[in-house]
PDB file of N, CA and C in Angstrom:
ATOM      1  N   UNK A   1     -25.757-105.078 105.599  1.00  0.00           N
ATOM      2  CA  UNK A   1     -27.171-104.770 105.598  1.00  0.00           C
ATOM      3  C   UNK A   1     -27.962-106.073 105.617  1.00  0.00           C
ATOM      4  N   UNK A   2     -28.677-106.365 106.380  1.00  0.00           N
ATOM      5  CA  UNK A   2     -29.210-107.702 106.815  1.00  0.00           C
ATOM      6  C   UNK A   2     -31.123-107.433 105.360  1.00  0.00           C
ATOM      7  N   UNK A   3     -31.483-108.117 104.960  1.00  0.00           N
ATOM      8  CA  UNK A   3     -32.361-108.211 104.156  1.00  0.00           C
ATOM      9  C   UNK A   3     -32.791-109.986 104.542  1.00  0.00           C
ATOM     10  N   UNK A   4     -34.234-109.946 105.009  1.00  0.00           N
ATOM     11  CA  UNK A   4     -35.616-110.706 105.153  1.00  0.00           C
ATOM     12  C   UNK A   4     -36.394-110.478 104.331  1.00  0.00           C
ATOM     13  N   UNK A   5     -36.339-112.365 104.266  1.00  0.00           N
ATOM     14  CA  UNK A   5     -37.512-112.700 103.316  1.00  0.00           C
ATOM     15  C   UNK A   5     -39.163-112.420 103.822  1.00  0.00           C
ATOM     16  N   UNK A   6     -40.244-112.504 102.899  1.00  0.00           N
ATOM     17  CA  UNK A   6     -41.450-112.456 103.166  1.00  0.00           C
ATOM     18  C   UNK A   6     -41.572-113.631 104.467  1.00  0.00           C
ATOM     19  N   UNK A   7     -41.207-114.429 104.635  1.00  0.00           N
ATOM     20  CA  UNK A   7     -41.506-116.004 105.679  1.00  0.00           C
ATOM     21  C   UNK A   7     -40.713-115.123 106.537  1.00  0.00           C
ATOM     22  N   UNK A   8     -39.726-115.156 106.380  1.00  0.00           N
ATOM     23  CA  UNK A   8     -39.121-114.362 108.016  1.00  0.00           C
ATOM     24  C   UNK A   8     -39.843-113.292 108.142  1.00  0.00           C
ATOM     25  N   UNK A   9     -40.227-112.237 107.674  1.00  0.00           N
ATOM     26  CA  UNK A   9     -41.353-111.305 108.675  1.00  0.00           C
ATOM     27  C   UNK A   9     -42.063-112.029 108.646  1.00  0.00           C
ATOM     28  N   UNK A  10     -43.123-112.836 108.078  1.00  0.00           N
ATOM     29  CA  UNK A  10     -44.505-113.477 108.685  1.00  0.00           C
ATOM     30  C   UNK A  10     -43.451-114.205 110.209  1.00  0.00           C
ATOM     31  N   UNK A  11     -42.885-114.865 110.603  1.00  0.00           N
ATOM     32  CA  UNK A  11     -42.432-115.151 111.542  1.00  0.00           C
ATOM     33  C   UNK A  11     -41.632-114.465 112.695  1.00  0.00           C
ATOM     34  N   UNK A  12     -41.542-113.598 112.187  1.00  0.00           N
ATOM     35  CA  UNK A  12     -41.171-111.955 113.199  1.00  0.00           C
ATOM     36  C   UNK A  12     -39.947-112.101 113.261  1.00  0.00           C
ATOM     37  N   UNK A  13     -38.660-111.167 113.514  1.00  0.00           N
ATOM     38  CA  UNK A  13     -37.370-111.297 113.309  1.00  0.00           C
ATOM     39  C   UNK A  13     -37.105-110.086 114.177  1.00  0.00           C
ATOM     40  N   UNK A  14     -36.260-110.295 115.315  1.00  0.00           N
ATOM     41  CA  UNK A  14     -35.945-109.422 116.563  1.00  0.00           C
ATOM     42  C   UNK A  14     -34.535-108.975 116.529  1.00  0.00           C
ATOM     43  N   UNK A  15     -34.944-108.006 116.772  1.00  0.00           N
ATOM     44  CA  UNK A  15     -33.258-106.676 116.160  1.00  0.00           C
ATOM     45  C   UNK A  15     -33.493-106.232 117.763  1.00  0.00           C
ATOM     46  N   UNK A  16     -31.812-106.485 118.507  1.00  0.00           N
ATOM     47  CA  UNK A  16     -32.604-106.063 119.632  1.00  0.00           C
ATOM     48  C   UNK A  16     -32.230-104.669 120.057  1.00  0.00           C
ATOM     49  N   UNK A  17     -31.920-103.977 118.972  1.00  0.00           N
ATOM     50  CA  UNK A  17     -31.806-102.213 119.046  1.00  0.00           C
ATOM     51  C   UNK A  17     -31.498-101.836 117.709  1.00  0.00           C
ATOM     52  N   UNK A  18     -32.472-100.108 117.421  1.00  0.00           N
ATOM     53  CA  UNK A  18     -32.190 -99.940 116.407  1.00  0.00           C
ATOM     54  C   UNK A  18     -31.601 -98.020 117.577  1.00  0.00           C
ATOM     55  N   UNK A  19     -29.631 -97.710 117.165  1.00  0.00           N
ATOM     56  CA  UNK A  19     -29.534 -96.882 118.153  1.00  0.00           C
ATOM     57  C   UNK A  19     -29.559 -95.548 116.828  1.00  0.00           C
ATOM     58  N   UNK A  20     -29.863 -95.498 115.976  1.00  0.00           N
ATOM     59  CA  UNK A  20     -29.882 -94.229 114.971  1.00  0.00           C
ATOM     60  C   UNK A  20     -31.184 -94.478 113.935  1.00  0.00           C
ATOM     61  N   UNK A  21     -30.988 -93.565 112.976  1.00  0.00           N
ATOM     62  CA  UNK A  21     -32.274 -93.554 112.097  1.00  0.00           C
ATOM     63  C   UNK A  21     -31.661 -94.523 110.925  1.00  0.00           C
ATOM     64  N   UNK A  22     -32.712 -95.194 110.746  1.00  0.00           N
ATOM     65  CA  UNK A  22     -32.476 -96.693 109.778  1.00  0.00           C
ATOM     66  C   UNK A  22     -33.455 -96.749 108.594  1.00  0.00           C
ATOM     67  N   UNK A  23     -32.869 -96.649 107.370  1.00  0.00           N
ATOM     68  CA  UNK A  23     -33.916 -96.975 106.602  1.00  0.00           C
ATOM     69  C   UNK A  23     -34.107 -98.237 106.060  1.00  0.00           C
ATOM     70  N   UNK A  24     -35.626 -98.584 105.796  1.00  0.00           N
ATOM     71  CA  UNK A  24     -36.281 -99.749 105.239  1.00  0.00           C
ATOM     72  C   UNK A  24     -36.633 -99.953 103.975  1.00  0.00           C
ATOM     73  N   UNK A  25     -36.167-100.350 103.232  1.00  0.00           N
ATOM     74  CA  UNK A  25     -36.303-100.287 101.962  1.00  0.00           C
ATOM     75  C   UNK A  25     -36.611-102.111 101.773  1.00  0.00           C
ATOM     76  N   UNK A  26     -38.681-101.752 101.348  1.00  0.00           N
ATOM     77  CA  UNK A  26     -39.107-102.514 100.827  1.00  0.00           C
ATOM     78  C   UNK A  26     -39.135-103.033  99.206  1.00  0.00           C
ATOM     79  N   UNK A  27     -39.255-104.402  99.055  1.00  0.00           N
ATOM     80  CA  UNK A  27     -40.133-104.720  97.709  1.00  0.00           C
ATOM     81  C   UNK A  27     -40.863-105.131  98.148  1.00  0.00           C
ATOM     82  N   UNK A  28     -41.907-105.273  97.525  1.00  0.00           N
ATOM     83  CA  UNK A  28     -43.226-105.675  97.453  1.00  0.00           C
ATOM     84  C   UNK A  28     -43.946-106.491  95.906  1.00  0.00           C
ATOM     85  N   UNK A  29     -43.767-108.162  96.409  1.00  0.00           N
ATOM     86  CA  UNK A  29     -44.340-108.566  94.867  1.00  0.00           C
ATOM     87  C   UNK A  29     -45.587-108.924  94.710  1.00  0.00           C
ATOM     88  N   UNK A  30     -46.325-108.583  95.261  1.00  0.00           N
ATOM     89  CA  UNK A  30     -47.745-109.284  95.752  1.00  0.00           C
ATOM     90  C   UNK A  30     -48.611-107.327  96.091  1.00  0.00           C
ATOM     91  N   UNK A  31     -49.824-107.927  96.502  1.00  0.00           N
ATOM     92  CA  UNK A  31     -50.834-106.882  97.071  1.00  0.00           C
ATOM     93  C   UNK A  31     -51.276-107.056  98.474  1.00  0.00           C
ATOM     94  N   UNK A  32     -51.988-105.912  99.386  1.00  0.00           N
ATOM     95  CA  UNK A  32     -52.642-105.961 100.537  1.00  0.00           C
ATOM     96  C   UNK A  32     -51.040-106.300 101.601  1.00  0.00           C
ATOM     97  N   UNK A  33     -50.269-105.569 101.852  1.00  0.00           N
ATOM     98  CA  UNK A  33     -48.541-106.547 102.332  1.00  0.00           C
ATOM     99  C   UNK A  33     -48.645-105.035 103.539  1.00  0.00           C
ATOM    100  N   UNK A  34     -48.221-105.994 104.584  1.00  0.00           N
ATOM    101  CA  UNK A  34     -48.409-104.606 105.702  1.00  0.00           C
ATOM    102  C   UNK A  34     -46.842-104.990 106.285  1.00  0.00           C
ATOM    103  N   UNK A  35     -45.778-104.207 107.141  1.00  0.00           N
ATOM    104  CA  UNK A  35     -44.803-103.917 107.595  1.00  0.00           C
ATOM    105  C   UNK A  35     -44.882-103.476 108.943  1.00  0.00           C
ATOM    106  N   UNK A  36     -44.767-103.925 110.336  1.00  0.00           N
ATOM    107  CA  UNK A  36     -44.707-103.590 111.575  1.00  0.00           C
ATOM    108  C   UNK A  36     -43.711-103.645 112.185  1.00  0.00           C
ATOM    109  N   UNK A  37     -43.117-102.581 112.913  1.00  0.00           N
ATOM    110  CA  UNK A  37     -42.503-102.726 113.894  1.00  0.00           C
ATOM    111  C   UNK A  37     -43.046-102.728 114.849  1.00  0.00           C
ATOM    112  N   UNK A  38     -42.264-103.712 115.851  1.00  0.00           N
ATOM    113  CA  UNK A  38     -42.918-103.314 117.596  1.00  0.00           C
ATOM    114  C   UNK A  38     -41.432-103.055 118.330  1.00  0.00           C
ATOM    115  N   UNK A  39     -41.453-101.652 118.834  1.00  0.00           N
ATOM    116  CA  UNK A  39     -40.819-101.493 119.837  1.00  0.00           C
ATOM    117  C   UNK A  39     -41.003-101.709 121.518  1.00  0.00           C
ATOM    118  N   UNK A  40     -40.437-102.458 122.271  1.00  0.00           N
ATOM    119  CA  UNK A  40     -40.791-102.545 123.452  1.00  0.00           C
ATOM    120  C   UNK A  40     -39.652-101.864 124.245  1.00  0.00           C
ATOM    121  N   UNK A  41     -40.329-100.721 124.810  1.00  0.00           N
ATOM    122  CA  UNK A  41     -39.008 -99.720 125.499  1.00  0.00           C
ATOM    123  C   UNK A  41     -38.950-100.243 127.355  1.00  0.00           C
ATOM    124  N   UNK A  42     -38.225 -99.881 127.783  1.00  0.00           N
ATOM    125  CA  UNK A  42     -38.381-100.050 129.450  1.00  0.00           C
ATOM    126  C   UNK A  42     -38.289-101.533 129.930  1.00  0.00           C
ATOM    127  N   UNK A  43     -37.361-101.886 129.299  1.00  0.00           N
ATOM    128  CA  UNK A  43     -37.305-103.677 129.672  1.00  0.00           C
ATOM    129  C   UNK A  43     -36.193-103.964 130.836  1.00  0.00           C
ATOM    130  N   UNK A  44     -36.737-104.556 131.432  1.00  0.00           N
ATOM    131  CA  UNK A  44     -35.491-104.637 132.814  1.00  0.00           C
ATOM    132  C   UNK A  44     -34.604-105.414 132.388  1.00  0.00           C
ATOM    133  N   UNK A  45     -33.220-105.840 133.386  1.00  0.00           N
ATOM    134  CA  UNK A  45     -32.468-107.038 133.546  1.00  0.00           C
ATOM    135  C   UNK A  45     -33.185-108.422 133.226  1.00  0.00           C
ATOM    136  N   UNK A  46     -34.170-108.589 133.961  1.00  0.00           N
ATOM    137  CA  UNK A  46     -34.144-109.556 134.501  1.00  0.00           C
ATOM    138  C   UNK A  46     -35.361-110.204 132.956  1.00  0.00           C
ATOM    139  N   UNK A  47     -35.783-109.053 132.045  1.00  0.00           N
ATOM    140  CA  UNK A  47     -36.526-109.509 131.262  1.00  0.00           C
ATOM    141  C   UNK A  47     -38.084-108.880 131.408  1.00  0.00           C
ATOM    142  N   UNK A  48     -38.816-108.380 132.364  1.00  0.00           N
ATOM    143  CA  UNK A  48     -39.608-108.168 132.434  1.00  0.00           C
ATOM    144  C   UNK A  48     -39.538-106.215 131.988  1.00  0.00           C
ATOM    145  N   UNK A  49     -40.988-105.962 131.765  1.00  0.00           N
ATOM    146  CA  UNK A  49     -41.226-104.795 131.479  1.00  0.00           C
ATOM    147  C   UNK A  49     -41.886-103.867 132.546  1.00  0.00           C
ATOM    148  N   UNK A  50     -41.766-102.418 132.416  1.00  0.00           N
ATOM    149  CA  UNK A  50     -42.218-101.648 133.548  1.00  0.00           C
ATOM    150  C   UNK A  50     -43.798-101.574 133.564  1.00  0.00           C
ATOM    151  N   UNK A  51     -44.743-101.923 134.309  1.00  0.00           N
ATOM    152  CA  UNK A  51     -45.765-101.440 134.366  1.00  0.00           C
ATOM    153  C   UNK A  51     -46.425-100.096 134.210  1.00  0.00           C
ATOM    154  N   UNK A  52     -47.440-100.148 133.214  1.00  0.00           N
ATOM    155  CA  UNK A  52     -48.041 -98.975 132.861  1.00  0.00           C
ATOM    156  C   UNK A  52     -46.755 -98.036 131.617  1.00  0.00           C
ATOM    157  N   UNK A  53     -46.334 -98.923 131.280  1.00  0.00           N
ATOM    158  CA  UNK A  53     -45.969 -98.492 130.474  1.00  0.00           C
ATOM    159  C   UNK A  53     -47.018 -98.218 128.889  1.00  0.00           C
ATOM    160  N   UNK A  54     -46.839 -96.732 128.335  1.00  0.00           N
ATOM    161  CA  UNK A  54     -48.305 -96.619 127.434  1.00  0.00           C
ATOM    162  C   UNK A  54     -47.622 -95.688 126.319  1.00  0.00           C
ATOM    163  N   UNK A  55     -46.334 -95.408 125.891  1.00  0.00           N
ATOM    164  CA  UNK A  55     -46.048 -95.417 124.584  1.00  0.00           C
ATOM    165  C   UNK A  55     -44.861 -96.864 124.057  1.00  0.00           C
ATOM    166  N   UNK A  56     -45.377 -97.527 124.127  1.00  0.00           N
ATOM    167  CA  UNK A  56     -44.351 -99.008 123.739  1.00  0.00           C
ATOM    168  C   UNK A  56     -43.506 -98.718 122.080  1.00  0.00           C
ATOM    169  N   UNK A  57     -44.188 -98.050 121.273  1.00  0.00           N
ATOM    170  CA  UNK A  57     -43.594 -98.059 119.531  1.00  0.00           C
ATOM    171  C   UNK A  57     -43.341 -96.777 119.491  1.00  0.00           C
ATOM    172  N   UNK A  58     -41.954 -96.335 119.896  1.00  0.00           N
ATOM    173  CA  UNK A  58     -42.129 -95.152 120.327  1.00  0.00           C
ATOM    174  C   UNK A  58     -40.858 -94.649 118.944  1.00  0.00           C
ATOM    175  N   UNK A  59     -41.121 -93.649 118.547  1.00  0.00           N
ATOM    176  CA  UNK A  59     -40.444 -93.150 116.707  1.00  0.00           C
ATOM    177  C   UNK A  59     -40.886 -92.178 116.240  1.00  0.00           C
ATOM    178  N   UNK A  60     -40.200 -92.015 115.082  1.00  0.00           N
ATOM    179  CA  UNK A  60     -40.646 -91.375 113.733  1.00  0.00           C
ATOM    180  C   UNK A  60     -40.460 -91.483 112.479  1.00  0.00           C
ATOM    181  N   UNK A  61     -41.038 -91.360 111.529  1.00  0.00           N
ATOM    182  CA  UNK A  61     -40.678 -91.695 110.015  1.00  0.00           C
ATOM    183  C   UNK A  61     -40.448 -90.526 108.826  1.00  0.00           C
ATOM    184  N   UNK A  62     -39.286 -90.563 108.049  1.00  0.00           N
ATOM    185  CA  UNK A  62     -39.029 -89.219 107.354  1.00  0.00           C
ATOM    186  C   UNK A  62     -38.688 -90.429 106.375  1.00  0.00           C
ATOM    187  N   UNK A  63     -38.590 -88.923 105.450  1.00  0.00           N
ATOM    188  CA  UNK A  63     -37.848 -89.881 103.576  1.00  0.00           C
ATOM    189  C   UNK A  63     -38.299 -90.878 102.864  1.00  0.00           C
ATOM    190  N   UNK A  64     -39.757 -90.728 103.102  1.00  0.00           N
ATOM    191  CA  UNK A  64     -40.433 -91.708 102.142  1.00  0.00           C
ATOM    192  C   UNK A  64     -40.506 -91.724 100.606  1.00  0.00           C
ATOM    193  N   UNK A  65     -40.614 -92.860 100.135  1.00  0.00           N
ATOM    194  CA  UNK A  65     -40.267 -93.106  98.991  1.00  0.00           C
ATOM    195  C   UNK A  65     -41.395 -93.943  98.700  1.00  0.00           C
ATOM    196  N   UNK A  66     -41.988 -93.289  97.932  1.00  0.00           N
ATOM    197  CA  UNK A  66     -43.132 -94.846  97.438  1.00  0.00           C
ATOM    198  C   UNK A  66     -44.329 -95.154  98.740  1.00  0.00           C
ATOM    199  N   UNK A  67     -44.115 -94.812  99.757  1.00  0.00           N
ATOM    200  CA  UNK A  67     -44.880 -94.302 100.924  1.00  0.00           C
ATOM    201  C   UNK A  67     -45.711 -93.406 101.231  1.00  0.00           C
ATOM    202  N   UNK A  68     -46.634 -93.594 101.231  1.00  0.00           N
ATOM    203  CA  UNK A  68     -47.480 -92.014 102.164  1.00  0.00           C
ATOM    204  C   UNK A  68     -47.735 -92.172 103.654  1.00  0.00           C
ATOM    205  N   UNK A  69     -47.189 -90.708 104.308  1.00  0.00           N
ATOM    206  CA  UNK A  69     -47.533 -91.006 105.856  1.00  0.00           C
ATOM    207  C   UNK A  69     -48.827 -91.266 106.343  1.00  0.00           C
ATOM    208  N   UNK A  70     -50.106 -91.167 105.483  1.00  0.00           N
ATOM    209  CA  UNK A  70     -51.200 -91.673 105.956  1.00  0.00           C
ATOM    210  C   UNK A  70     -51.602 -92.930 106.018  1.00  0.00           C
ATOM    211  N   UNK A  71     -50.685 -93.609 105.451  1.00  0.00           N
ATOM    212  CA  UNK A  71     -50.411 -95.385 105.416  1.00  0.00           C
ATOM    213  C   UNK A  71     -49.915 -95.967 106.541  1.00  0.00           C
ATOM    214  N   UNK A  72     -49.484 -94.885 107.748  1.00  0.00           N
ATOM    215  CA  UNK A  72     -48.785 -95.498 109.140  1.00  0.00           C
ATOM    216  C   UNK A  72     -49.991 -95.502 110.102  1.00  0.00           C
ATOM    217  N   UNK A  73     -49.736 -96.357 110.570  1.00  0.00           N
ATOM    218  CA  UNK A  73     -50.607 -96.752 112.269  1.00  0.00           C
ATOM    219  C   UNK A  73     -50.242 -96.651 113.156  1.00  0.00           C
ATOM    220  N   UNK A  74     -50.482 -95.818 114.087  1.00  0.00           N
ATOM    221  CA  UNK A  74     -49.436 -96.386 115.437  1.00  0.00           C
ATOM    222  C   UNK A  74     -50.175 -96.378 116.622  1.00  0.00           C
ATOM    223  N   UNK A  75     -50.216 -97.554 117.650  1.00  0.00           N
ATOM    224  CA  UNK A  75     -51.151 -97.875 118.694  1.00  0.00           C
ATOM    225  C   UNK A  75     -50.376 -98.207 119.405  1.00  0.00           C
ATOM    226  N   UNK A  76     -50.805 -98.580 120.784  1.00  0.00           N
ATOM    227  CA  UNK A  76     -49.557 -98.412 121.865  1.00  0.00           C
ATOM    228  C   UNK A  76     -48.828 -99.481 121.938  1.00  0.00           C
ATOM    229  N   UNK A  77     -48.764-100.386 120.978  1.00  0.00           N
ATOM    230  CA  UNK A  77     -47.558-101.590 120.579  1.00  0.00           C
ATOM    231  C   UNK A  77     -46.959-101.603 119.582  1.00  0.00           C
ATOM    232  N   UNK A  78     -47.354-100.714 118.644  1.00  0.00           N
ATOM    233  CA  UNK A  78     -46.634-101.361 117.638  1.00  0.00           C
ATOM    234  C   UNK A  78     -47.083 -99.998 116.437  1.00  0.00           C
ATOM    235  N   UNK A  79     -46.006 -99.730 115.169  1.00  0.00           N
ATOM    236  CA  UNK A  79     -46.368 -99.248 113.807  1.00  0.00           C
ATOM    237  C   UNK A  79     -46.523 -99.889 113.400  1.00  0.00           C
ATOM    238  N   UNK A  80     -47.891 -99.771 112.101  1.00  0.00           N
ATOM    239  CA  UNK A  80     -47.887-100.646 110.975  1.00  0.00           C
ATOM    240  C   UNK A  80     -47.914 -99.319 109.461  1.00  0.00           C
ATOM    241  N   UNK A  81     -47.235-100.400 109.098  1.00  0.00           N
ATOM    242  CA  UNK A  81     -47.345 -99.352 107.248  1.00  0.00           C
ATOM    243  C   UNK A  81     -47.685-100.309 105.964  1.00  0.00           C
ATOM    244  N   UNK A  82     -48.112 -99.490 105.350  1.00  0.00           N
ATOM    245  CA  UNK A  82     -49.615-100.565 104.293  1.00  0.00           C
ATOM    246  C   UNK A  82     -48.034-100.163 103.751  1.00  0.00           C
ATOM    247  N   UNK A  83     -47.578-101.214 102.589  1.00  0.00           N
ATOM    248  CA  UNK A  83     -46.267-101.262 101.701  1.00  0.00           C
ATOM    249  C   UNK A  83     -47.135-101.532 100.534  1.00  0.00           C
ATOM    250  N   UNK A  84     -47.354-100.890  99.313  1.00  0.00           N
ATOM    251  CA  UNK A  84     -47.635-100.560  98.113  1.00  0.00           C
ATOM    252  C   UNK A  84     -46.796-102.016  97.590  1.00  0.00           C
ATOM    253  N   UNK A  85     -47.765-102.211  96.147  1.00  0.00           N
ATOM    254  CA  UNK A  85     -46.847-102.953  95.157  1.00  0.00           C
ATOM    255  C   UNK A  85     -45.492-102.027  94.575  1.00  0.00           C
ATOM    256  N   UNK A  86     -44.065-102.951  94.819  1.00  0.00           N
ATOM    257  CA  UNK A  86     -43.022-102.593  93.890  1.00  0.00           C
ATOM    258  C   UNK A  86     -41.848-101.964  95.107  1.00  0.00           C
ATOM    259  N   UNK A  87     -41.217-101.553  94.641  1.00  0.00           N
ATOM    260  CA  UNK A  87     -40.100-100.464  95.966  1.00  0.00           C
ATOM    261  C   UNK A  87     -40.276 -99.356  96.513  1.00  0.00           C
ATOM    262  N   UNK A  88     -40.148 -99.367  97.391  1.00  0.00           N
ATOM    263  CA  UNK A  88     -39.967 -98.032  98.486  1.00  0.00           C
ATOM    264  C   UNK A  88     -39.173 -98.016  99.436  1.00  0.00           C
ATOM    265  N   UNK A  89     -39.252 -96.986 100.378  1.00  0.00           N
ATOM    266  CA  UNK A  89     -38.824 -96.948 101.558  1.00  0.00           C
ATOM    267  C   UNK A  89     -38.753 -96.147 102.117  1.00  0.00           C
ATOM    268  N   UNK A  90     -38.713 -96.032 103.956  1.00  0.00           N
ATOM    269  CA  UNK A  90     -38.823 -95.084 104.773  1.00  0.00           C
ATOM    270  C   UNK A  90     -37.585 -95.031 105.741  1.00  0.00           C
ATOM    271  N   UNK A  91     -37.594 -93.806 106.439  1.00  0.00           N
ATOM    272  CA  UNK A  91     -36.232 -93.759 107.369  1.00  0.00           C
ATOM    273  C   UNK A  91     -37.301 -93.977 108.591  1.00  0.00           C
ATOM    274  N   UNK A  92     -36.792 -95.099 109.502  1.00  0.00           N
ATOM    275  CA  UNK A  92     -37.383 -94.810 111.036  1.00  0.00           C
ATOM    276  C   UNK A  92     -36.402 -94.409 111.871  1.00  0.00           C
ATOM    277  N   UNK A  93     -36.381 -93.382 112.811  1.00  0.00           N
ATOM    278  CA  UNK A  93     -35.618 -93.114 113.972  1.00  0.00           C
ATOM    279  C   UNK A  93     -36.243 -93.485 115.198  1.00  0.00           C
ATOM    280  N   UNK A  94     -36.003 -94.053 115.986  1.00  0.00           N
ATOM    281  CA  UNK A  94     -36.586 -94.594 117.387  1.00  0.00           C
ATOM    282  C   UNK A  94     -36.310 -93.795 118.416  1.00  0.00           C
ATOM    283  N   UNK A  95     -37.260 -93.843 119.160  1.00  0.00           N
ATOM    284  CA  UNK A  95     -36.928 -92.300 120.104  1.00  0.00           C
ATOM    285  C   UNK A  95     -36.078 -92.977 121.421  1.00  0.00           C
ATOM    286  N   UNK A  96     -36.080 -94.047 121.357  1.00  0.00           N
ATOM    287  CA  UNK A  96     -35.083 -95.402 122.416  1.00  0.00           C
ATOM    288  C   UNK A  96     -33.752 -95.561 121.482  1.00  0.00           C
ATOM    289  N   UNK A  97     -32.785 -94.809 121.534  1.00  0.00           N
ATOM    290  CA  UNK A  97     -31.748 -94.977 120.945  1.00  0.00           C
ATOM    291  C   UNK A  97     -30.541 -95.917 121.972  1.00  0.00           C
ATOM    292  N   UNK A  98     -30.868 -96.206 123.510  1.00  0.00           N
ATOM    293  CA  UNK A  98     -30.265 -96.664 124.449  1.00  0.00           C
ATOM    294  C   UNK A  98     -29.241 -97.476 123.975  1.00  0.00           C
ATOM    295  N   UNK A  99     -29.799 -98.705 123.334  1.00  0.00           N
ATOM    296  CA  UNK A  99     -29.646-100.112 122.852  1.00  0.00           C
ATOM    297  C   UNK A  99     -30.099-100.552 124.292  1.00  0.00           C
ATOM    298  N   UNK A 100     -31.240-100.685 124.891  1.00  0.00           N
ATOM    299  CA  UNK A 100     -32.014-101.130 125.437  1.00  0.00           C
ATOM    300  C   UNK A 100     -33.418-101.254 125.360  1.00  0.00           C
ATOM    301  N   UNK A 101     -33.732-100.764 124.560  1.00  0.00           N
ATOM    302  CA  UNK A 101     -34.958-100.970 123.698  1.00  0.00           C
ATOM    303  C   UNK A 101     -34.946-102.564 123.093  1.00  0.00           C
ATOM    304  N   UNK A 102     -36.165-103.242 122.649  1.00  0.00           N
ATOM    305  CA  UNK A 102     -36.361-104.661 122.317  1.00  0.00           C
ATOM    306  C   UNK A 102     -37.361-104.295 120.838  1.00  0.00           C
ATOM    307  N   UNK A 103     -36.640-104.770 119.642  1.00  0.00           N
ATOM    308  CA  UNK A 103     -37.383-103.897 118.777  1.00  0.00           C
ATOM    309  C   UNK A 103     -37.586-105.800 117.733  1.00  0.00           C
ATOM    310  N   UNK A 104     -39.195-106.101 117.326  1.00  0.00           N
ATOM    311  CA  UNK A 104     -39.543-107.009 116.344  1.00  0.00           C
ATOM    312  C   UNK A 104     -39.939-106.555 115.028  1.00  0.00           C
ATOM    313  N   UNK A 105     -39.558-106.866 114.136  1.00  0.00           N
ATOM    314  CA  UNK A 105     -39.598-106.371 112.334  1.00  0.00           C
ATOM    315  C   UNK A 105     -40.624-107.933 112.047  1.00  0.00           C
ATOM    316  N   UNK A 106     -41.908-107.415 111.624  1.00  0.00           N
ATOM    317  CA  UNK A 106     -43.156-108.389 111.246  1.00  0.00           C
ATOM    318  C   UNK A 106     -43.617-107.703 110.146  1.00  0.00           C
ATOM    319  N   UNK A 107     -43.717-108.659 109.110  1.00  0.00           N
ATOM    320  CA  UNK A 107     -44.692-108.028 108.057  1.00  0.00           C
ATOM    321  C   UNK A 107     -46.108-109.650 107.101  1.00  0.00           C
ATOM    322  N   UNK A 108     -46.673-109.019 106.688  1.00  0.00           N
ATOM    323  CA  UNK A 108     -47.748-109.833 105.707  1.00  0.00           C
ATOM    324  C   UNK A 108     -47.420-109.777 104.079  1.00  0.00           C
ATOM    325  N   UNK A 109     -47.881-110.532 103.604  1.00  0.00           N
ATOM    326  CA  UNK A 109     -47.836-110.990 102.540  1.00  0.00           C
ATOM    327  C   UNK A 109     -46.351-111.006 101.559  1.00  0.00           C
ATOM    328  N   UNK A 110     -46.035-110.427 100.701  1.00  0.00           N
ATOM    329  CA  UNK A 110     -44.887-110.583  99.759  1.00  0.00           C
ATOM    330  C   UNK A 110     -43.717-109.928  99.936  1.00  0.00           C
ATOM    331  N   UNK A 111     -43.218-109.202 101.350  1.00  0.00           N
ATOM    332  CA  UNK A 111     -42.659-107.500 101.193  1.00  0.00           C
ATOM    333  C   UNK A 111     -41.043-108.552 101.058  1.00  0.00           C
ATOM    334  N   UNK A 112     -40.008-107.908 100.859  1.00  0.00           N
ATOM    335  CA  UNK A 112     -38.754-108.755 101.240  1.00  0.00           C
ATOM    336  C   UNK A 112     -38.303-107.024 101.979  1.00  0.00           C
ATOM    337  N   UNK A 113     -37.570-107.276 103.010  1.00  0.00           N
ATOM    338  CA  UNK A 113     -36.957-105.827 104.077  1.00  0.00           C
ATOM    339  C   UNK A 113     -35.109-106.137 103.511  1.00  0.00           C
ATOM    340  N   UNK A 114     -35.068-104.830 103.016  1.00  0.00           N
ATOM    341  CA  UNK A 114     -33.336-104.916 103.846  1.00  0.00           C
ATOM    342  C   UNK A 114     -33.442-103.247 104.421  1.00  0.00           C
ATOM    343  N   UNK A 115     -32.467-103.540 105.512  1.00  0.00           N
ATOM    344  CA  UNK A 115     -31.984-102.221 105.787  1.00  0.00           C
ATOM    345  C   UNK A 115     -30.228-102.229 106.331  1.00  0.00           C
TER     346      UNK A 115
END
């Protein structure tokens, strides 16, 4: 189970497939600490992405713990989830189970991730 520090999400950390449902189980030692994934689906060989592509963070989230689903964001790059002071965690399933999907784990302030 791979676990990132607060500096490695502020610096983004690239998983380059997530192919089942994965849970995230935050701490949080600090306040205001947000958690993003960005999924980028439809990526060619050669590196480039398909045009017009318009669901990019493409998922779902079950089994929250310490979470409320009204704490998720999702816009056509990316989820974000407000992470509470202390532990929690959520299950994400990605609707790109290929292992061709290009998936970045970013977060703010104090959170440490393992999953």
């Amino acid at each position: 189970m791979p676990t990132y520090t607060p500096e490695e999400l502020r610096e983004g950390q690239d998983v380059s497939s997530l192919t089942a449902a994965t849970t995230f189980q935050f701490t949080n030692t600090g306040n205001s600490s947000y958690f993003f994934i960005e999924q980028i689906t439809d990526r060619n060989t050669d590196g480039s992405y398909n045009v017009n592509v318009t669901d990019y963070a493409a998922g779902s989230f079950s089994n929250f713990t310490g979470l409320i689903e009204k704490g998720i964001v999702q816009n056509r790059f990316k989820f974000g989830i407000s992470i509470p002071t202390g532990s929690s965690s959520v299950t994400f399933t990605p609707t790109n189970t290929s292992g061709a999907g290009d998936i970045k784990l970013k977060g703010t302030g104090n959170i440490e991730l393992t999953f």
